[in-house]
Structure formats: C-alpha cells, structure tokens
Protein backbone atom coordinates (compact mmCIF):
# COMPACT_ATOMS: atom_id res chain seq x y z
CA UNK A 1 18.36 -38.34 -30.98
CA UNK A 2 14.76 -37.13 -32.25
CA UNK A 3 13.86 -38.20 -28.56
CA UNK A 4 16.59 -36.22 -26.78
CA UNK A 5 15.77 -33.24 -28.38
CA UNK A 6 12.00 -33.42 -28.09
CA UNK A 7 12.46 -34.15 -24.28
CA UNK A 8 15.29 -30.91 -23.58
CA UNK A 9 12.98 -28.55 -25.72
CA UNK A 10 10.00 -29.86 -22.91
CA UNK A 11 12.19 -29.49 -19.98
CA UNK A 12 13.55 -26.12 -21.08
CA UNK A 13 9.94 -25.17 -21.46
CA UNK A 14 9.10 -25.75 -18.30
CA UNK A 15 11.76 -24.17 -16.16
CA UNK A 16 10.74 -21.04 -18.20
CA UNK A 17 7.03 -21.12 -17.80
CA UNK A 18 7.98 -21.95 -14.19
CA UNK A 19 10.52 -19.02 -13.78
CA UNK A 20 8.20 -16.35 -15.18
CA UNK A 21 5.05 -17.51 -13.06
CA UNK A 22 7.62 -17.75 -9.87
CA UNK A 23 8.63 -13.87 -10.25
CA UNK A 24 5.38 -12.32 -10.98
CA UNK A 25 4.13 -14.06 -7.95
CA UNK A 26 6.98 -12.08 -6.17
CA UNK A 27 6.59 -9.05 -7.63
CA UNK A 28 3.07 -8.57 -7.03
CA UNK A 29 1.79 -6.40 -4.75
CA UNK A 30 -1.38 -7.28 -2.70
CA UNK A 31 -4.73 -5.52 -2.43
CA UNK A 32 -3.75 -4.24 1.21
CA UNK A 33 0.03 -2.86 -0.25
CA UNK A 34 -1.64 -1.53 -2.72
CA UNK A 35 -4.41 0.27 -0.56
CA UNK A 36 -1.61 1.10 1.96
CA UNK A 37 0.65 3.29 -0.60
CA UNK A 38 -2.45 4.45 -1.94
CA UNK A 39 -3.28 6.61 1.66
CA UNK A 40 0.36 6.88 2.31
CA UNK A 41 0.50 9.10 -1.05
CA UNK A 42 -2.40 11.17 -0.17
CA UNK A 43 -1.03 12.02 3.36
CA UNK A 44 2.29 12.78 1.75
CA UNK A 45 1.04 15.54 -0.53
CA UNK A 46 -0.21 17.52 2.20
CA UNK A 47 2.17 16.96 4.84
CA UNK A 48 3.38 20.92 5.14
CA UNK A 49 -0.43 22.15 4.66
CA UNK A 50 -1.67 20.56 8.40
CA UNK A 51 1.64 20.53 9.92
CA UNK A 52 1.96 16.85 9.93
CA UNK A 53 4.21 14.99 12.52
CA UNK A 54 4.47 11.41 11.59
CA UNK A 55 1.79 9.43 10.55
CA UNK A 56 1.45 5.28 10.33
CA UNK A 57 -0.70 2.94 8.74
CA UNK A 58 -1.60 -0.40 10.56
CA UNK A 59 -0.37 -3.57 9.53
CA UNK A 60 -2.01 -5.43 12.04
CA UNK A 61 -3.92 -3.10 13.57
CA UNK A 62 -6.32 -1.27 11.28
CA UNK A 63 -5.59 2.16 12.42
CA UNK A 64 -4.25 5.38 10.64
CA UNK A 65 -2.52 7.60 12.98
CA UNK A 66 -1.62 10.82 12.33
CA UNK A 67 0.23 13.18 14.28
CA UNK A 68 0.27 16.73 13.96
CA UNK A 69 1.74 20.20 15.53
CA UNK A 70 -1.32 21.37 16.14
CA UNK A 71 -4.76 19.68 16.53
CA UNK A 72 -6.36 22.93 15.30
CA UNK A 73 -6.32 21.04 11.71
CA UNK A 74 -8.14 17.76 12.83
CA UNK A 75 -11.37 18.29 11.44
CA UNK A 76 -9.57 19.97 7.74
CA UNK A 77 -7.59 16.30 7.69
CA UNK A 78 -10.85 14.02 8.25
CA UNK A 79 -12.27 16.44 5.69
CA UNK A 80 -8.93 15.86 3.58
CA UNK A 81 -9.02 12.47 3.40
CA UNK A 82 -12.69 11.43 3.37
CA UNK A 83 -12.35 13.72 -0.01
CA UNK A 84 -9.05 12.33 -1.79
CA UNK A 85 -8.95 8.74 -0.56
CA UNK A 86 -11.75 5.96 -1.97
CA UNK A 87 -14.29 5.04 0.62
CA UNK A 88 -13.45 0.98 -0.51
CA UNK A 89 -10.07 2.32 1.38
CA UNK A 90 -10.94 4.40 4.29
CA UNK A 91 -13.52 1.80 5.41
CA UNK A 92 -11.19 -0.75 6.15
CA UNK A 93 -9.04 1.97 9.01
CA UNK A 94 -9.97 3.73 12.09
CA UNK A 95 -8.69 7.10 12.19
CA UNK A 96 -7.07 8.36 14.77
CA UNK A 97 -5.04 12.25 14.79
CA UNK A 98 -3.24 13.44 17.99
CA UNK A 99 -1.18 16.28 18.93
CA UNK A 100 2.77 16.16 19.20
CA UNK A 101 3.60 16.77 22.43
C-alpha cells in the first residue's frame, strides 16, 4: 500500500511540474513579440500628431512602414522614433514612410 501511495504522489508530481513548465512555455512571449509591441506602442501614441495612415511591422521582412496623409511629417517621425524607441530595437528594421495616395 506504502508502495502505491509513494508511486501516485510521484506521478501526480510530475504531471504538475510538467503542466506548469508546458504553459509558461506558451505563454511566453519572444524577444521579437516583445520588440514588435514595443514600436507598435510608440507609433500608437502619436498616431493623430503626424497624421498617420496605417503602419506595419515586418514579420519576415524587417521593415517598418508607415503611411501617412502627408509626407510633410517624415523627417518629425524618423526624429520621433529614433528618440522614444531603444536603438537595440530600431537596429534590427528598415524604415520606410510613404504618402497615402
């Protein structure tokens, strides 16, 4: 009976120690997500300030477009974000702002 036990209270363990591990593996977010939402949020906050279209960050292609209403504010946004996003971040993008036509 001792055995029984000693072998449930093992197995138990495990499936635990294995459930845990299995969703903080899915729940974290990698370096690139975390980079990603990190430029997202600093495009966001200024999206009425240039007059911003749209804007995309590449998954496979390592490009930040933006697109705006006018391109009179493409030198205030490479100004913007070279200021409020980390260098480790911007280094890894091409930039890339066009007008909405």
């Amino acid at each position: 009976m001792k055995k029984l036990s000693f072998v449930l209270v093992v197995l138990l363990t495990c499936i635990l120690v294995f459930n845990v591990y299995a969703s903080e593996v899915d729940t974290t977010k990698s370096a690139t997500e975390l980079r990603e939402e990190r430029i997202a949020t600093a495009i966001e906050n200024v999206w009425n300030k240039y007059d911003l279209a749209s804007f995309q960050i590449g998954i496979t292609d390592p490009i930040i477009w933006i697109e705006t209403e006018k391109m009179d504010y493409k030198k205030e946004w490479l100004t913007y974000l070279k200021k409020n996003v980390s260098n480790s971040d911007l280094e890894h993008y091409n930039i890339e702002i066009s007008e909405r036509k």
